[in-house]
Protein backbone atom coordinates (compact mmCIF):
# COMPACT_ATOMS: atom_id res chain seq x y z
CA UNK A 1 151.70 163.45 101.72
CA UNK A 2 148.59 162.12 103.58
CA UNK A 3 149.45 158.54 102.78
CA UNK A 4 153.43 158.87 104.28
CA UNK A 5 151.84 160.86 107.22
CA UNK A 6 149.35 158.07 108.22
CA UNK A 7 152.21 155.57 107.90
CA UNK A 8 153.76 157.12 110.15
CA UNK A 9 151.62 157.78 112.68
CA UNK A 10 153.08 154.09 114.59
CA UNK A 11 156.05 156.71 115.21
CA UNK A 12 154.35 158.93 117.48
CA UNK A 13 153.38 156.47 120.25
CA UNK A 14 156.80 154.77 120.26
CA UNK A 15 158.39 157.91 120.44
CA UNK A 16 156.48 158.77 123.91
CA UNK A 17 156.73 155.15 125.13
CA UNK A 18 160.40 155.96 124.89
CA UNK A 19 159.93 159.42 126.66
CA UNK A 20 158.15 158.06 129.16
CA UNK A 21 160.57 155.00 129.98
CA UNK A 22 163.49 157.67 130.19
CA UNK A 23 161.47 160.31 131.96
CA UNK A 24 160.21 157.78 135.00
CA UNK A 25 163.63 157.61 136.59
CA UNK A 26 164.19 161.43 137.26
CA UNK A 27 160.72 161.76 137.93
CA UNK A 28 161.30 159.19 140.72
CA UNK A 29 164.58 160.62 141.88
CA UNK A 30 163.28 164.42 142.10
CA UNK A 31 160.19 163.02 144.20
CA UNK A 32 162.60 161.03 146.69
CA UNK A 33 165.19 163.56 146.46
CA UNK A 34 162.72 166.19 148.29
CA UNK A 35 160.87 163.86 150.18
CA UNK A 36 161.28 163.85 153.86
CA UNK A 37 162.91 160.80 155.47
CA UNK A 38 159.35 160.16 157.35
CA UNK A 39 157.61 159.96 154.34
CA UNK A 40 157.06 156.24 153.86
CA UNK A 41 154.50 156.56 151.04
CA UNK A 42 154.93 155.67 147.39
CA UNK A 43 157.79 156.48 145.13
CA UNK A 44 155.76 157.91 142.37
CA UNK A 45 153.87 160.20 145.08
CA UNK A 46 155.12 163.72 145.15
CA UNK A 47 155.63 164.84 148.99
CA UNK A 48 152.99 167.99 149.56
CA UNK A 49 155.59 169.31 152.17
CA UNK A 50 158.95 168.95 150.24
CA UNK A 51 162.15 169.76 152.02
CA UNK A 52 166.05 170.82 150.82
CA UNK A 53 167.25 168.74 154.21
CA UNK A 54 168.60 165.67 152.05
CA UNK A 55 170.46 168.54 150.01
CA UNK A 56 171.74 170.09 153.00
CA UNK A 57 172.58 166.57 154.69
CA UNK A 58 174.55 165.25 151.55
CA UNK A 59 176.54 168.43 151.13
CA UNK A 60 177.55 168.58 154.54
CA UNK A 61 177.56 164.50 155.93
CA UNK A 62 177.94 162.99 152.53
CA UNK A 63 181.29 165.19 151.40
CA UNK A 64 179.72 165.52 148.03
CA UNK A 65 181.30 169.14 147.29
CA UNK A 66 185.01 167.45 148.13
CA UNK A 67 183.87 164.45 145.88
CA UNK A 68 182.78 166.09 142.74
CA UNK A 69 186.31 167.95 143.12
CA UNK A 70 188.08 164.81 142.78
CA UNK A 71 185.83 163.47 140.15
CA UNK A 72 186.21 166.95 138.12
CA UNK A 73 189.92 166.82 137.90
CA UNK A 74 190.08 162.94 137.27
CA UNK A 75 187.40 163.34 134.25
CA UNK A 76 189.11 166.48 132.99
CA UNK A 77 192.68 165.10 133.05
CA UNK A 78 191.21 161.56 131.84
CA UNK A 79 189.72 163.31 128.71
CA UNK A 80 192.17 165.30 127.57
CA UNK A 81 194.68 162.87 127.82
CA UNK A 82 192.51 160.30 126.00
CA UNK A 83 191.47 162.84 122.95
CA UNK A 84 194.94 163.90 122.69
CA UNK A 85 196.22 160.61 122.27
CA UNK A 86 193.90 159.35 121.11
CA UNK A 87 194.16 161.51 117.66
CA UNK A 88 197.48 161.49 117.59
CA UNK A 89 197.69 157.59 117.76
CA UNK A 90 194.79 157.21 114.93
CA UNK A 91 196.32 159.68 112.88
CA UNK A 92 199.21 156.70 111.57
CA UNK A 93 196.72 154.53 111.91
CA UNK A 94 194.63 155.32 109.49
CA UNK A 95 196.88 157.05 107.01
CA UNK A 96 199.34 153.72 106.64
CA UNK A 97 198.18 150.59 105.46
CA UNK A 98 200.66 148.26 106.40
CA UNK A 99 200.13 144.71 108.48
CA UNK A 100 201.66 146.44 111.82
CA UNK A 101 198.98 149.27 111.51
CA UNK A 102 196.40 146.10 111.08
CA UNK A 103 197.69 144.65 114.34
CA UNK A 104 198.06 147.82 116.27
CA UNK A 105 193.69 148.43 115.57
CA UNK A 106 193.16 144.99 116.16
CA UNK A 107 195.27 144.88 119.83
CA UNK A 108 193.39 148.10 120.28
CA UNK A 109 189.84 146.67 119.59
CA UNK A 110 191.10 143.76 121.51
CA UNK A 111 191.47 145.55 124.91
CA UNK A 112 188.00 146.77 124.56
CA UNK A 113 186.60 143.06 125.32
CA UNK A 114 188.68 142.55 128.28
CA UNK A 115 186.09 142.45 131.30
CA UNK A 116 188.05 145.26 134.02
CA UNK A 117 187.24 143.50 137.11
CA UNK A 118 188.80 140.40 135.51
CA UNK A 119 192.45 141.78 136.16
CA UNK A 120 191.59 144.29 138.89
CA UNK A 121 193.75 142.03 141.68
CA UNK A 122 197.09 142.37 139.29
CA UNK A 123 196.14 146.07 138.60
CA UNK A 124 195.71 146.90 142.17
CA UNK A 125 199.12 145.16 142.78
CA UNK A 126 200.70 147.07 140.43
CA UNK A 127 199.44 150.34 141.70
CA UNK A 128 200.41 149.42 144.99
CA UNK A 129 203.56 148.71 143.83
CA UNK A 130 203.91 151.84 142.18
CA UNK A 131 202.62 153.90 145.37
CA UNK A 132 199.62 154.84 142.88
CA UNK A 133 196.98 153.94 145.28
CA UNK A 134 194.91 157.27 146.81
CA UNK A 135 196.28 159.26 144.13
CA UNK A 136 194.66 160.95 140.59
CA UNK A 137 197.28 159.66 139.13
CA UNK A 138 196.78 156.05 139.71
CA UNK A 139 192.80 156.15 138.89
CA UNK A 140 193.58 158.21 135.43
CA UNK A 141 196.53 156.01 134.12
CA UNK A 142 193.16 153.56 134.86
CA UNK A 143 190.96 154.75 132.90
CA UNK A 144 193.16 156.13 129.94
CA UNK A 145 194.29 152.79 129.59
CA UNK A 146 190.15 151.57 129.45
CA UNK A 147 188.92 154.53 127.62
CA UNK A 148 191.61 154.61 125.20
CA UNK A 149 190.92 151.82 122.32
CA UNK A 150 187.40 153.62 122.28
CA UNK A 151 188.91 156.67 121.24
CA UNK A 152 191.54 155.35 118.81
CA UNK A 153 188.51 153.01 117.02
CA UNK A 154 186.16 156.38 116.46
CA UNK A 155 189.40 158.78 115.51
CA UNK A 156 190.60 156.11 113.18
CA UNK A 157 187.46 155.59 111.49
CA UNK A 158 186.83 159.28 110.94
CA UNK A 159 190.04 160.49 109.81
CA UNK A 160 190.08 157.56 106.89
CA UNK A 161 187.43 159.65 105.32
CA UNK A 162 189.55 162.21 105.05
CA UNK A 163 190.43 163.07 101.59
CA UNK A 164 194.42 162.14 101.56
CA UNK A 165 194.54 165.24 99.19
CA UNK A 166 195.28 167.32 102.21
CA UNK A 167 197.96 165.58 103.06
CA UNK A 168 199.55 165.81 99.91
CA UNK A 169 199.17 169.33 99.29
CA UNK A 170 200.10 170.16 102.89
CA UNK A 171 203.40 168.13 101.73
CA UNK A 172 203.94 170.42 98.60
CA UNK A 173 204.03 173.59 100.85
CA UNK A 174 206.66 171.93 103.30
CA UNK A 175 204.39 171.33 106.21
CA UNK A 176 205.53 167.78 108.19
CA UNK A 177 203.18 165.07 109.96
CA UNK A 178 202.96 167.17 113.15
CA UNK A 179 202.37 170.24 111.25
CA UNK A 180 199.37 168.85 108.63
CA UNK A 181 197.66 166.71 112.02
CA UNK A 182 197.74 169.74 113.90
CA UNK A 183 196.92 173.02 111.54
CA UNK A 184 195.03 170.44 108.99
CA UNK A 185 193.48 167.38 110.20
CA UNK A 186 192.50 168.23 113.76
CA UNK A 187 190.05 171.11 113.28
CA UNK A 188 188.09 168.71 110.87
CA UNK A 189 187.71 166.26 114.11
CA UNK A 190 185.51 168.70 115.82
CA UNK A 191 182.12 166.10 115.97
CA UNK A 192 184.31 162.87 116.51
CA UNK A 193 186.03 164.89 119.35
CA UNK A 194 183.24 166.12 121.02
CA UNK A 195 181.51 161.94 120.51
CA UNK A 196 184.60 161.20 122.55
CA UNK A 197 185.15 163.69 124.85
CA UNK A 198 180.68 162.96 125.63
CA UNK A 199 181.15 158.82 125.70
CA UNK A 200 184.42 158.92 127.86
CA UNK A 201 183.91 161.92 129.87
CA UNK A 202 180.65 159.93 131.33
CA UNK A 203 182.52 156.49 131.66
CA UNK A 204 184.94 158.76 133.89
CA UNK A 205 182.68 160.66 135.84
CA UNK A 206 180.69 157.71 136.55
CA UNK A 207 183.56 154.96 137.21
CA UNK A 208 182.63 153.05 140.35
CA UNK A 209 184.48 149.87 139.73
CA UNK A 210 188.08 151.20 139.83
CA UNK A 211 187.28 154.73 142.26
CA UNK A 212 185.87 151.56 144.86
CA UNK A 213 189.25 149.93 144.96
CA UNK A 214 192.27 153.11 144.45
CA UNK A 215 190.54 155.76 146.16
CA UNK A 216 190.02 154.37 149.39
CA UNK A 217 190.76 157.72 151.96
CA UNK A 218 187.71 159.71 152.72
CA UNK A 219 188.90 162.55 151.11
CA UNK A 220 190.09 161.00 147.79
CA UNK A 221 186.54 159.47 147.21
CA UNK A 222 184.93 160.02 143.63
CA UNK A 223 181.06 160.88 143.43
CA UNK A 224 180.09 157.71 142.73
CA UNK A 225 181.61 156.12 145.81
CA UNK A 226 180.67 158.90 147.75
CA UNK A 227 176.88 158.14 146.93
CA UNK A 228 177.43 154.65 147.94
CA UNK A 229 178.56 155.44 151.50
CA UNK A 230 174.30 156.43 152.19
CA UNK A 231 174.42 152.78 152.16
CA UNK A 232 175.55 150.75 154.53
CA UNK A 233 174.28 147.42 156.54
CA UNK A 234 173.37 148.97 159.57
CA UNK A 235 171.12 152.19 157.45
CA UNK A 236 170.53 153.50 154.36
CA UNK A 237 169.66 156.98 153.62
CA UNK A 238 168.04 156.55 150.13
CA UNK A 239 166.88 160.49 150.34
CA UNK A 240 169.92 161.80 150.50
CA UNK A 241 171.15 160.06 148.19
CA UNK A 242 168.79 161.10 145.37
CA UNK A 243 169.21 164.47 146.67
CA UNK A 244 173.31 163.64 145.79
CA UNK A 245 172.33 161.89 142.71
CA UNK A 246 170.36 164.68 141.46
CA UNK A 247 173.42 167.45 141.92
CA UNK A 248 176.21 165.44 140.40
CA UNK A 249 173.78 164.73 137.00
CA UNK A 250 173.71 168.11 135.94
CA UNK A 251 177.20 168.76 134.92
CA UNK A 252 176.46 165.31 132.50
CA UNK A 253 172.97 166.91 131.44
CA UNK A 254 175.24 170.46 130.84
CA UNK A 255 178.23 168.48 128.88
CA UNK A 256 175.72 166.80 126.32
CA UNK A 257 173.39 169.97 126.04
CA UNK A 258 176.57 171.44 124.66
CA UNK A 259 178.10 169.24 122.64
CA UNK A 260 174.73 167.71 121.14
CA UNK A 261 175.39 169.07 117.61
CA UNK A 262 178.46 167.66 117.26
CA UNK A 263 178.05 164.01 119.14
CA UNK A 264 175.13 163.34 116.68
CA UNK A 265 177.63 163.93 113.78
CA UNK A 266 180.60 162.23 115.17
CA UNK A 267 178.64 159.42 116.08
CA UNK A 268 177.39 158.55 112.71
CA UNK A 269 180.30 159.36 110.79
CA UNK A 270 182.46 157.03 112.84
CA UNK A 271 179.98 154.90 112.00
CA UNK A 272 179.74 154.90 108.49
CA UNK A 273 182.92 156.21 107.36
């Protein structure tokens, strides 16, 4: 025991270089975030007269509140609609062996190394086309169409290492596809789910790329864009938007805090299965 604890004691100091690399940034943005616009000193120096004005000033200027609102809905909607499809479309997938299942993961797996901005100009025309532009709508036909293959590679993976048993004797007592997926096979997708529902409910709630170009009206802006606006080239207001930074990571922080126990498990049984 003394000999496999001293080899491991190279673990310990990794493990708090790690912290410490992860634990920098918010240290940083809780110092700016309640730093007064006057203070001009360091980054890494805590303000000895720290203020809530940047929160006050990017609740009220910044139209954070009215941001996260759109943001919430297009991550909710997003998700569900990319877990329930998702499942649904893996559930063939991985039960038929066939060379048109083959093709179908393969097309799938293919989207997933298509660059976004490299078609955003025939997107946008599209949406325009299709009066999708400053609508939820519009942004989360986006990013289920993004987020999607993700989803259908982890559900696929998961539900092959499903015994095919149930199937079968869900067959014998006269229960159809829909029937076994749904009373059968989707309550033993509980850690994949919540791996999906963690990975693409933060690629939504973060998506700057596509909220830049089809939410353009003040009042359709996502929190990401939002943020952005403390930025301009006339001024920047880099408190305030810390102090916005810091509000809109909690819900994240909240979301994996949650689901931890179950995006450990889904994560490494999509993996290996």
């Amino acid at each position: 025991m003394k000999r496999e604890t001293k080899q491991n004691l190279w673990r310990y100091p990794v493990l708090l270089l790690i912290l410490f690399i992860y634990l920098v940034p918010i240290y940083i943005l809780v110092g700016i975030s309640f730093k007064p616009q006057s203070d001009l000193s360091s980054y890494w120096h805590i303000s000895s007269m720290p203020t809530w004005d940047n929160f006050i000033y990017a609740l009220n200027k910044g139209h954070i509140i009215n941001s996260m609102k759109n943001s919430l809905i297009i991550t909710v909607f997003s998700v569900v609609l990319i877990v329930l499809i998702g499942s649904l479309t893996s559930y063939p997938l991985a039960r038929r062996k066939s060379k048109y299942t083959f093709l179908m993961r393969n097309f799938s797996l293919g989207i997933m190394m298509v660059p976004p901005l490299s078609i955003l100009v025939p997107l946008y025309s599209t949406l325009v086309d299709y009066s999708l532009i400053n609508t939820y709508r519009g942004l989360i036909l986006t990013l289920l169409t993004f987020e999607l293959p993700m989803s259908i590679f982890m559900f696929t993976n998961f539900i092959k290492a499903i015994p095919t048993a149930l199937d079968e004797a869900a067959q014998i007592d006269g229960a159809g596809p829909a029937r076994t997926f749904f009373q059968i096979i989707l309550p033993q997708l509980k850690p994949v789910t919540a791996s999906v529902i963690i990975l693409t409910g933060i690629q939504c709630w973060n998506d700057y790329q596509f909220s830049l170009y089809i939410m353009q009206k003040t009042a359709m802006k996502t929190i990401t864009v939002a943020i952005s606006s403390f930025f301009s080239q006339e001024s920047s207001n880099l408190n305030a938007a810390a102090a916005a930074s810091l509000v809109v990571i909690f819900p994240v922080i909240i979301l994996f805090l949650a689901l931890q126990k179950y995006f450990i498990k889904g994560m490494v049984d999509s993996a290996i299965k």
